[in-house]
C-alpha atoms as a PDB file:
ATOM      1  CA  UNK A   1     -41.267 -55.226  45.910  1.00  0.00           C
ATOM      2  CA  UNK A   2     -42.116 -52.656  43.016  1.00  0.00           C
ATOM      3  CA  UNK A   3     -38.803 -52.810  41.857  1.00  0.00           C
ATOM      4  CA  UNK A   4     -39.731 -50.876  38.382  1.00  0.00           C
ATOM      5  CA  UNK A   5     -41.724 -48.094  40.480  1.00  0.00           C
ATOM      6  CA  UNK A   6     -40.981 -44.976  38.471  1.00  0.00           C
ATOM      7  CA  UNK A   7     -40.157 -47.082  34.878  1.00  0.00           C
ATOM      8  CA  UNK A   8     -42.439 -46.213  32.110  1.00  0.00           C
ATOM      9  CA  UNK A   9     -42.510 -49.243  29.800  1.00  0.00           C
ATOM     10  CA  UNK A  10     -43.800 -49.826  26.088  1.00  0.00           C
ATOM     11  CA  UNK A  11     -44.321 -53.580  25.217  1.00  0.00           C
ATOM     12  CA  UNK A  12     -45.713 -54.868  21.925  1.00  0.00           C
ATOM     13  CA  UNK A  13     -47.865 -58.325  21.222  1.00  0.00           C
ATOM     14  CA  UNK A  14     -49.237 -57.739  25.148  1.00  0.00           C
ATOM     15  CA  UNK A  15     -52.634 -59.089  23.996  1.00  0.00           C
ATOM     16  CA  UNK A  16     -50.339 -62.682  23.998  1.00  0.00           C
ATOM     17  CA  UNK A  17     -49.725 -65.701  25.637  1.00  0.00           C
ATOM     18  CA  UNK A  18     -46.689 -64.937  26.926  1.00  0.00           C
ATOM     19  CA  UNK A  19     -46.988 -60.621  26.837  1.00  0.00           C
ATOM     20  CA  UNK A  20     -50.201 -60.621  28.693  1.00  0.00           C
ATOM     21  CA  UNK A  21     -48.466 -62.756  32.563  1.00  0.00           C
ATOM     22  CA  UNK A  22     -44.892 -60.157  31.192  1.00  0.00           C
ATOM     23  CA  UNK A  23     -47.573 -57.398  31.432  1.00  0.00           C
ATOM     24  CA  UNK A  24     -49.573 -58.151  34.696  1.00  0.00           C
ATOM     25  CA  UNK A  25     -46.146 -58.794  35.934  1.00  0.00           C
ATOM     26  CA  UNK A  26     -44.446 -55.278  35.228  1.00  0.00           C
ATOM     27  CA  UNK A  27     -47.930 -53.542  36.663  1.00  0.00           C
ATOM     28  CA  UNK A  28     -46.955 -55.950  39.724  1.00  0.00           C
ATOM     29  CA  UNK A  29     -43.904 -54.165  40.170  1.00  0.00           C
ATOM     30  CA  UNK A  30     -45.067 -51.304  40.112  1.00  0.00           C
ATOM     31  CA  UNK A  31     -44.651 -50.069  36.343  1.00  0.00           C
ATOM     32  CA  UNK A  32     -46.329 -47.804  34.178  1.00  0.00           C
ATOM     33  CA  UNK A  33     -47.362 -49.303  31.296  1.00  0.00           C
ATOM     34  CA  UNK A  34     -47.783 -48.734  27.066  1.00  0.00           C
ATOM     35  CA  UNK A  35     -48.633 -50.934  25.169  1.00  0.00           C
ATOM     36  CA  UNK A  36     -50.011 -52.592  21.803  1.00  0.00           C
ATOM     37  CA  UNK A  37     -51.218 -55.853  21.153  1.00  0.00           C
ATOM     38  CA  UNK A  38     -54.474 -57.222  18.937  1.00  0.00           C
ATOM     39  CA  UNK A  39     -56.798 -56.736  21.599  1.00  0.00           C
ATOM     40  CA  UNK A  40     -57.221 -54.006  24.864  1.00  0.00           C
ATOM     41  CA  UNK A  41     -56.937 -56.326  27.799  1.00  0.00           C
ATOM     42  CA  UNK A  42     -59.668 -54.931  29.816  1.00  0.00           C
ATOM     43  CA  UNK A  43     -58.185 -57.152  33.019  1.00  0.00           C
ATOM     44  CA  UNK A  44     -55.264 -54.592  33.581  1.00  0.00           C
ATOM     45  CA  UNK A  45     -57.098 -51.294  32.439  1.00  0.00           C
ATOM     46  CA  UNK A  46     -56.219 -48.360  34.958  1.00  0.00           C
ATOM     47  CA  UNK A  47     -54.558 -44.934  35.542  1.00  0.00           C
ATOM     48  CA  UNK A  48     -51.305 -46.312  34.616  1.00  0.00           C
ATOM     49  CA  UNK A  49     -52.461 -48.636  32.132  1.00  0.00           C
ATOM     50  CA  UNK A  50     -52.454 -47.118  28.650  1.00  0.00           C
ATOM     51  CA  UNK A  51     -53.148 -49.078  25.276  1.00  0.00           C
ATOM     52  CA  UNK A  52     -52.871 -48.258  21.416  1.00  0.00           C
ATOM     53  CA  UNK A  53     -54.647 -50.270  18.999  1.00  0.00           C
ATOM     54  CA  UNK A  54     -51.628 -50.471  16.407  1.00  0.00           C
ATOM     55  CA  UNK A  55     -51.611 -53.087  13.329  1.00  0.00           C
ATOM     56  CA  UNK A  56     -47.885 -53.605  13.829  1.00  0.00           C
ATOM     57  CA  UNK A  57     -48.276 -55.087   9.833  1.00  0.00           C
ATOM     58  CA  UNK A  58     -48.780 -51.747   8.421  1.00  0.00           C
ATOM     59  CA  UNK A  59     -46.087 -48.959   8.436  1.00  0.00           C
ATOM     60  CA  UNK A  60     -48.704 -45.971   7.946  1.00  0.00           C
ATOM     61  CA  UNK A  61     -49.940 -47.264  11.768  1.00  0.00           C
ATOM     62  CA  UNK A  62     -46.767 -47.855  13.204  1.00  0.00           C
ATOM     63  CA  UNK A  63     -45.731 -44.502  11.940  1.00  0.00           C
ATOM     64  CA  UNK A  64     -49.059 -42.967  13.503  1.00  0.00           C
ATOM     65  CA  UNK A  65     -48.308 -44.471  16.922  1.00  0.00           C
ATOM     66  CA  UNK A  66     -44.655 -43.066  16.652  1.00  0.00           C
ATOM     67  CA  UNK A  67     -46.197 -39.538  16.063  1.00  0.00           C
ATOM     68  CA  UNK A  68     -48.282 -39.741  18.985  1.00  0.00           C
ATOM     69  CA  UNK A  69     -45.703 -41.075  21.154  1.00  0.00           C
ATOM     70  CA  UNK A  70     -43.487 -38.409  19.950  1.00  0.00           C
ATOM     71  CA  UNK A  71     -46.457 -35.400  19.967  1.00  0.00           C
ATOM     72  CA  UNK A  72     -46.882 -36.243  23.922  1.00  0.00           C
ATOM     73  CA  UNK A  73     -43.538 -36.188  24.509  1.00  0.00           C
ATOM     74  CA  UNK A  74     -43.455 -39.191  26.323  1.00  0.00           C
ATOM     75  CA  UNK A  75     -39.994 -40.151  27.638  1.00  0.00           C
ATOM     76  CA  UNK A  76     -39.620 -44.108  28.181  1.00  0.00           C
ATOM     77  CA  UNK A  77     -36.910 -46.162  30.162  1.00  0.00           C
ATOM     78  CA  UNK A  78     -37.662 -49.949  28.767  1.00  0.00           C
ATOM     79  CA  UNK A  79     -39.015 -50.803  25.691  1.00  0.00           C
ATOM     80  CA  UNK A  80     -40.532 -54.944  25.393  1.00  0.00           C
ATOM     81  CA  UNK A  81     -40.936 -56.305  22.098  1.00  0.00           C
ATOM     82  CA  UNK A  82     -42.995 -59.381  22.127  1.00  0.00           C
ATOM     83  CA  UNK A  83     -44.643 -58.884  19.192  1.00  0.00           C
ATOM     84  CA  UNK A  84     -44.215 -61.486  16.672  1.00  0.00           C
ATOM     85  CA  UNK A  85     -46.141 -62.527  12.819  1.00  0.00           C
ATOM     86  CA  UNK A  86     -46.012 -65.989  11.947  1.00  0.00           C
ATOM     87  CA  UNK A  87     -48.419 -66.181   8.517  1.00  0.00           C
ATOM     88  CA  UNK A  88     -46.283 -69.117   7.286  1.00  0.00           C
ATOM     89  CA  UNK A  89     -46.970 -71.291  10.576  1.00  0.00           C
ATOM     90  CA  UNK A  90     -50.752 -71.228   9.919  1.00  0.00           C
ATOM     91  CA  UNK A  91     -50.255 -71.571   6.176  1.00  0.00           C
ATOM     92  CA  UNK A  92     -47.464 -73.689   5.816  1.00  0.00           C
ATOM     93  CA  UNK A  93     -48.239 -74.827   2.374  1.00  0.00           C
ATOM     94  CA  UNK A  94     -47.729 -71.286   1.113  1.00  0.00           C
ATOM     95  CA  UNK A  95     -44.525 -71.100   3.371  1.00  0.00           C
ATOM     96  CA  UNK A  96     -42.961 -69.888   0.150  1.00  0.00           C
ATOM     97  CA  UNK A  97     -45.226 -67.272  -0.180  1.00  0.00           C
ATOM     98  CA  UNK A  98     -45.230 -65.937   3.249  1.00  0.00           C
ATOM     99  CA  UNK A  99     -41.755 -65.639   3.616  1.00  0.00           C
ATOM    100  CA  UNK A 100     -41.354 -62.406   2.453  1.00  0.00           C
ATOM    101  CA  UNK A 101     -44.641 -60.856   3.586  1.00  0.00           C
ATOM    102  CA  UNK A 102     -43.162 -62.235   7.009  1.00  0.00           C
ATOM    103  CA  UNK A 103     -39.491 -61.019   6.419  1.00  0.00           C
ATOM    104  CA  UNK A 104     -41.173 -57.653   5.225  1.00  0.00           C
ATOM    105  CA  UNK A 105     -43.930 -57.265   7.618  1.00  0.00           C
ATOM    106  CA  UNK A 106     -41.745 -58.335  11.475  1.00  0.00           C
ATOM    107  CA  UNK A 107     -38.387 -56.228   9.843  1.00  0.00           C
ATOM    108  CA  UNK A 108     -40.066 -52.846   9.495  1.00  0.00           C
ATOM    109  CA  UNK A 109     -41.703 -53.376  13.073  1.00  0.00           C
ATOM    110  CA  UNK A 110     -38.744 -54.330  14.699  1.00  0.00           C
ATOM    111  CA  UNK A 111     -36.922 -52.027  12.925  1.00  0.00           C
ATOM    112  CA  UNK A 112     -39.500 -48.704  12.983  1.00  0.00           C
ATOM    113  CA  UNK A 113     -40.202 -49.230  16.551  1.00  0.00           C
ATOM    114  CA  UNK A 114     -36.260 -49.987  17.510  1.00  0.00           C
ATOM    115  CA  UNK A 115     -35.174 -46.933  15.551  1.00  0.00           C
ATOM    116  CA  UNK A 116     -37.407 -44.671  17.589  1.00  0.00           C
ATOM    117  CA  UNK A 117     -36.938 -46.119  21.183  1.00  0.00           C
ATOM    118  CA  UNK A 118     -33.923 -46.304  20.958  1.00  0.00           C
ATOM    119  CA  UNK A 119     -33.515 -42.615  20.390  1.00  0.00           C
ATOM    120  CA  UNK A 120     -36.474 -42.043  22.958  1.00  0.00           C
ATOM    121  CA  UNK A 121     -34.949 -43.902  25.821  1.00  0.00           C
ATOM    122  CA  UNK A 122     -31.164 -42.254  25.652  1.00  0.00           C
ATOM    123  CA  UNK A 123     -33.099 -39.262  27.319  1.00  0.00           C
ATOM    124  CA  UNK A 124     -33.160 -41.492  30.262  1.00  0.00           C
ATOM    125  CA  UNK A 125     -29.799 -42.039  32.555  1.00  0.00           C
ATOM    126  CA  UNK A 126     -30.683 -45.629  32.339  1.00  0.00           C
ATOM    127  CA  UNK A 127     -32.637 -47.356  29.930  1.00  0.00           C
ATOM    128  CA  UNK A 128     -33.296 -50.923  29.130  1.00  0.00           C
ATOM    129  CA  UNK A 129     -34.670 -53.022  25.776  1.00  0.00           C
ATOM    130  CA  UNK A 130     -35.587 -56.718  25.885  1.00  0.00           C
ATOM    131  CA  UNK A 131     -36.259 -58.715  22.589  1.00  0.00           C
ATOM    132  CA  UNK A 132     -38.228 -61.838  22.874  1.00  0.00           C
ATOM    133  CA  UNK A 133     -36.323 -64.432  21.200  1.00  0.00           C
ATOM    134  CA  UNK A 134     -35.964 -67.781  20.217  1.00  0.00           C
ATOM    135  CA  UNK A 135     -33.902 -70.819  20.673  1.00  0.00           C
ATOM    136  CA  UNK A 136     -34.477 -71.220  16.881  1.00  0.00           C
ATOM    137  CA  UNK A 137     -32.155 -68.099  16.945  1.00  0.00           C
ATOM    138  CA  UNK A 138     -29.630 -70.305  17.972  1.00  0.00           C
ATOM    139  CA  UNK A 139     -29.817 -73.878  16.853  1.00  0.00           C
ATOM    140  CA  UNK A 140     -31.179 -75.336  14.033  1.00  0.00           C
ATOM    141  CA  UNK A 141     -34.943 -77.037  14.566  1.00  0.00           C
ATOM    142  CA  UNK A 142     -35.410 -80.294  15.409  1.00  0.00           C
ATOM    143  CA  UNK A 143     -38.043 -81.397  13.074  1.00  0.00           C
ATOM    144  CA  UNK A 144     -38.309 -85.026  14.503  1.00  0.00           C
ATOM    145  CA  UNK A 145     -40.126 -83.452  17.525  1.00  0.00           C
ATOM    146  CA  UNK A 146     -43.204 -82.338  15.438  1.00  0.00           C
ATOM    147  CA  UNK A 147     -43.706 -85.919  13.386  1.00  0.00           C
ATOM    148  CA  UNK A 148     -46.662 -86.874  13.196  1.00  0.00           C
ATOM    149  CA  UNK A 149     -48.704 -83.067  13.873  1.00  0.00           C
ATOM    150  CA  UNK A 150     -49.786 -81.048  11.843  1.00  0.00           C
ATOM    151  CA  UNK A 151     -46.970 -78.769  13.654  1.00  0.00           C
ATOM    152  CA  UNK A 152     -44.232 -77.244  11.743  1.00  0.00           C
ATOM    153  CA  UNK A 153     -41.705 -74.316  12.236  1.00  0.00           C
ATOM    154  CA  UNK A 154     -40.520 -71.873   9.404  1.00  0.00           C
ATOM    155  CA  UNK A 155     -37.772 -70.924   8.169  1.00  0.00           C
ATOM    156  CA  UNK A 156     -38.570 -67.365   8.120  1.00  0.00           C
ATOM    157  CA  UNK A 157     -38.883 -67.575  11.887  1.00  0.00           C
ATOM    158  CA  UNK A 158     -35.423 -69.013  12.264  1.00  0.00           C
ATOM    159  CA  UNK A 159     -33.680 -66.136  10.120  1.00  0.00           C
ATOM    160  CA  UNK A 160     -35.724 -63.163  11.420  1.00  0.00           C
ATOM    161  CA  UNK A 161     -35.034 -64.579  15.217  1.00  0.00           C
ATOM    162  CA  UNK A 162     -30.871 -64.714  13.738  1.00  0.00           C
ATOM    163  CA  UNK A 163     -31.556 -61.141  12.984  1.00  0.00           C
ATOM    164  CA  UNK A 164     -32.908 -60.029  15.833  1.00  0.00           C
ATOM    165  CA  UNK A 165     -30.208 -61.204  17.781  1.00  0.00           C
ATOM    166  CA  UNK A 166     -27.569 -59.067  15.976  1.00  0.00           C
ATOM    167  CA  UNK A 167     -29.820 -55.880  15.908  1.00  0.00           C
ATOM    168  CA  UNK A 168     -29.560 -56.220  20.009  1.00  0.00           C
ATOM    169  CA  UNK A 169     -26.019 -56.236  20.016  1.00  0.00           C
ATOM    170  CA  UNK A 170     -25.396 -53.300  17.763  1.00  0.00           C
ATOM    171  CA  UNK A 171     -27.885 -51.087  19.651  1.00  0.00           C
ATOM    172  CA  UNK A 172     -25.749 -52.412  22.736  1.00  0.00           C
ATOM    173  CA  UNK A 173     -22.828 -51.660  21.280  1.00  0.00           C
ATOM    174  CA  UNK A 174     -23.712 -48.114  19.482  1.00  0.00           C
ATOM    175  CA  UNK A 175     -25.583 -46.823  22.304  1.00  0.00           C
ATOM    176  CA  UNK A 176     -24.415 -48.209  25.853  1.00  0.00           C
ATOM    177  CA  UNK A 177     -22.585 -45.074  26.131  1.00  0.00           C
ATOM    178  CA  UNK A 178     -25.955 -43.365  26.844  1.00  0.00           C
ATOM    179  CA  UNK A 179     -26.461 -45.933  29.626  1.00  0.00           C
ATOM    180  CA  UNK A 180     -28.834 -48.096  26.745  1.00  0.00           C
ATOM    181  CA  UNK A 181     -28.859 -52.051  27.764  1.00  0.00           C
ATOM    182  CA  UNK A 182     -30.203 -53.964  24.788  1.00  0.00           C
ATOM    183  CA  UNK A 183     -30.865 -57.716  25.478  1.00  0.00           C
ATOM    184  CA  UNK A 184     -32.257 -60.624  23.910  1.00  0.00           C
ATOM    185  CA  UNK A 185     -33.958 -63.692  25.895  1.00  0.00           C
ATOM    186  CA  UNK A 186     -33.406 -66.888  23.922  1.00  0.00           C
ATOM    187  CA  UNK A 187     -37.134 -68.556  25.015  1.00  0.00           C
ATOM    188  CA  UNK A 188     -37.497 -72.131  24.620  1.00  0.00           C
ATOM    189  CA  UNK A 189     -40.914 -73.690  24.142  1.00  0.00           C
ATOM    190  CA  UNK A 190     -43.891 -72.795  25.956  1.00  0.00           C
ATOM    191  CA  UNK A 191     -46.758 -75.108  26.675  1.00  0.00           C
ATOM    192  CA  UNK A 192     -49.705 -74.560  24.763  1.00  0.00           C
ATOM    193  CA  UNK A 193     -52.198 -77.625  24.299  1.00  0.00           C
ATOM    194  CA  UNK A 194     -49.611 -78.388  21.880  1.00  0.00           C
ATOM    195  CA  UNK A 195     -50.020 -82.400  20.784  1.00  0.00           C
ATOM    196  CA  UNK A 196     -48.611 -84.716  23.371  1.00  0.00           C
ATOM    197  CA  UNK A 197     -46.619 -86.901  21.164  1.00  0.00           C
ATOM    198  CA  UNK A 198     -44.771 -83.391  20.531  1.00  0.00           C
ATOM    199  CA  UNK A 199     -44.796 -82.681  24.312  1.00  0.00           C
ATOM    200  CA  UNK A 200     -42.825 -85.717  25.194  1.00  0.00           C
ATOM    201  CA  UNK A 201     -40.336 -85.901  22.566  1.00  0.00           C
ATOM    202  CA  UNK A 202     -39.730 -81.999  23.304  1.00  0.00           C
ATOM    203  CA  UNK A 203     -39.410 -82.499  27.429  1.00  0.00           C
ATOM    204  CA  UNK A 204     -36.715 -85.243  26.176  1.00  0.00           C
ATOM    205  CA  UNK A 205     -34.789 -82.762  25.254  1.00  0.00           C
ATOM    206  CA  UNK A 206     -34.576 -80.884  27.870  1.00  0.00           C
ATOM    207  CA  UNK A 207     -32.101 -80.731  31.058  1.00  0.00           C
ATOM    208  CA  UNK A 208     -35.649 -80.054  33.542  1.00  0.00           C
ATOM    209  CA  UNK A 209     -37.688 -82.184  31.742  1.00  0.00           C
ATOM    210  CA  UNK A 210     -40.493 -80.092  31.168  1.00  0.00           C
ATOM    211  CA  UNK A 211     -41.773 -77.174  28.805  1.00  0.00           C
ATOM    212  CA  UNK A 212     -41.774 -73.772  29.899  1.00  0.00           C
ATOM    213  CA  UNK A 213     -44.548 -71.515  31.240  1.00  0.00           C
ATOM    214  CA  UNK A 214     -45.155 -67.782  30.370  1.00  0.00           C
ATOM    215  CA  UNK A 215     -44.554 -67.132  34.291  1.00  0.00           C
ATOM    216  CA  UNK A 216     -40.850 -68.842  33.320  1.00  0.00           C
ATOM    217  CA  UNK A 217     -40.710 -65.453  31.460  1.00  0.00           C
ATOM    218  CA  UNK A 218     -42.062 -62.501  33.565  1.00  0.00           C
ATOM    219  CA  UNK A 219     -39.289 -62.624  35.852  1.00  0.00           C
ATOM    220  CA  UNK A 220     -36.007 -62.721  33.476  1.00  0.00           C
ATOM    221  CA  UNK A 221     -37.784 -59.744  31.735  1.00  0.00           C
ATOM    222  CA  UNK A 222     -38.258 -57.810  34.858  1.00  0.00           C
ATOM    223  CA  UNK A 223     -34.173 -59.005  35.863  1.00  0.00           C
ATOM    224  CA  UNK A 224     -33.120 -57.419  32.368  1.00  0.00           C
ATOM    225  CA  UNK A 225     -35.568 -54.023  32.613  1.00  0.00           C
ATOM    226  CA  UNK A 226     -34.316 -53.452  36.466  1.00  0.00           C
ATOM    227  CA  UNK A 227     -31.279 -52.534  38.095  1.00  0.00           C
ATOM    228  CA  UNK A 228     -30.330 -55.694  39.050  1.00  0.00           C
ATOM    229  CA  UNK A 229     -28.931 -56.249  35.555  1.00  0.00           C
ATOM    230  CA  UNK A 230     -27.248 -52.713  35.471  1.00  0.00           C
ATOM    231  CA  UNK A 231     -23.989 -54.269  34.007  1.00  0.00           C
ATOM    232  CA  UNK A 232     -25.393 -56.567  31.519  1.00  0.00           C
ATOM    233  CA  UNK A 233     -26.046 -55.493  27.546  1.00  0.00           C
ATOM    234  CA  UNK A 234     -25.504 -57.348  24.305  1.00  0.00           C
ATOM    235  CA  UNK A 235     -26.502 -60.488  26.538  1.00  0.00           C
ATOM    236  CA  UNK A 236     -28.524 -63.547  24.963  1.00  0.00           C
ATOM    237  CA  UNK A 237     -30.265 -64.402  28.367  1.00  0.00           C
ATOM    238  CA  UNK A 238     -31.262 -68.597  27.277  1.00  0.00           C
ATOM    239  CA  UNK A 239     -34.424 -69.554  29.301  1.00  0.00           C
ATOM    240  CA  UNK A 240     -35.480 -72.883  27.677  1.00  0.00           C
ATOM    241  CA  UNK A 241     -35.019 -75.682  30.514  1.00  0.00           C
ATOM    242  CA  UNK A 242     -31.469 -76.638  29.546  1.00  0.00           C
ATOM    243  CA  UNK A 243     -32.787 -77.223  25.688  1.00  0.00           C
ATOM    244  CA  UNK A 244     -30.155 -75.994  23.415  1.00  0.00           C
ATOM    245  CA  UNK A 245     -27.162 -77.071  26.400  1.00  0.00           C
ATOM    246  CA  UNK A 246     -27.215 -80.913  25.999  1.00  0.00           C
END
C-alpha cells in the first residue's frame, strides 16, 4: 500500500530484534529510511536506505551524528527510537553498579536525540515520534515468571521505561501545536529462545495465550507514524497480548 511513501524516517537500535522486521517494514511501505543500530544491515542497503554507525553510549557521537544531520539539512517527519542499553541484565550481580551507567548512558540518548527531532520534525506539517516501551513502564514485574533462569529484569529498566513515558507526553503536549504526535507503545514480551519454564508461566498471563512476535510490532508502529493515527498523541498504545489487562 506504501502508505509512508514520501516519510523520511530516523529509527535507532535497527540492527535489533525487534528494529530490524520495524525497519524492513517501513521500507515496505514505501519509506525512506535513517538509521543507527550496532551493525549496517546489509539485507536492506539501497538508494533510500541510509545508515550511521553511532555508539548511542557516548555523547561526543551522538553529538557528531546530530551535526551531520543538521549540516545536510535533512528535514524528517517520524523519528523511531528503539534503541535500548541493558548492562545490568547481562551483569546482574553488579546491578548496583550499572544502574547509573544505565540511567546515565539511555537518558542522554533519549534525551539528545528527542531534543533535536523534535525541533527537526516541527518543520514538517505533520510529524510523528514513536517510543518503544515497556509493560514494565506500567506494572510492576512479576518476578515469579523468571524462577528458576538465570533471567532477571532491572530496576533501572523499569524507571527509565516510567520516564520515557512522561517525556512522550510533554513533547505531545508542548509541541502538538506544530502538528507533532508523540507516542509510546507499551510492548509486552517478545519470544526469544527464552527458557520454557519462563515461556509458560509468561503465556499464563496473558489474555491470547501466547508471547509476542517482532511482526506484532511493525504494524502499530507504522498505525502511529501514518495518517491513520492523525488524531492520536500523548497515547500509550499497549501491545502485549492482554498482559497487563487481567
Amino acid at each position: 500500500m506504501n502508505i509512508l511513501k514520501n516519510n523520511r524516517i530516523f529509527i535507532t537500535g535497527a540492527s535489533g530484534l525487534i528494529g530490524s522486521s520495524i525497519i524492513k517494514r517501513l521500507i515496505s511501505e514505501g519509506a525512506e529510511i535513517h538509521y543507527c543500530g550496532r551493525n549496517e544491515i546489509k539485507q536492506i542497503s539501497g538508494r533510500n536506505v541510509f545508515y550511521y554507525n553511532v555508539d548511542l553510549s557516548s555523547e561526543l557521537s551522538i553529538n557528531k551524528l546530530i551535526s551531520k544531520l543538521s549540516t545536510n539539512d535533512l528535514c524528517f517527519s517520524s523519528f523511531v527510537h528503539c534503541a535500548w542499553s541493558r548492562p545490568a541484565q547481562e551483569n546482574y550481580s553488579k546491578r548496583d553498579e550499572y544502574f547509573l551507567k544505565s540511567v546515565i548512558d539511555n537518558s542522554r540518548s533519549l534525551y539528545l536525540l528527542s531534543e533535536f527531532f523534535t525541533k527537526n520534525l516541527i518543520r514538517s506539517k505533520s510529524s510523528s515520534i514513536v517510543y518503544i516501551g515497556s509493560i514494565y513502564g506500567i506494572v510492576a514485574p512479576d518476578f515469579e515468571i523468571y524462577k528458576n533462569t538465570e533471567m532477571h529484569t532491572e530496576l533501572d529498566y523499569q524507571y527509565l521505561k516510567f520516564g520515557m513515558n512522561g517525556l512522550s507526553k510533554y513533547y505531545s503536549s508542548l509541541y502538538g501545536k506544530y502538528g507533532l504526535r508523540s507516542n509510546v507503545i507499551i510492548l509486552g514480551g517478545i519470544e526469544n529462545y527464552q527458557p520454557k519454564s519462563f515461556i509458560k508461566r509468561y503465556i499464563e498471563k496473558t489474555s491470547l495465550k501466547r508471547m509476542g512476535t517482532p511482526k506484532d510490532v511493525d504494524g502499530p508502529v507504522v498505525f502511529l507514524l501514518s495518517d491513520e493515527s492523525k488524531y492520536i498523541t500523548g497515547s500509550l498504545l499497549t501491545v502485549d497480548g492482554g498482559y497487563i489487562s487481567k
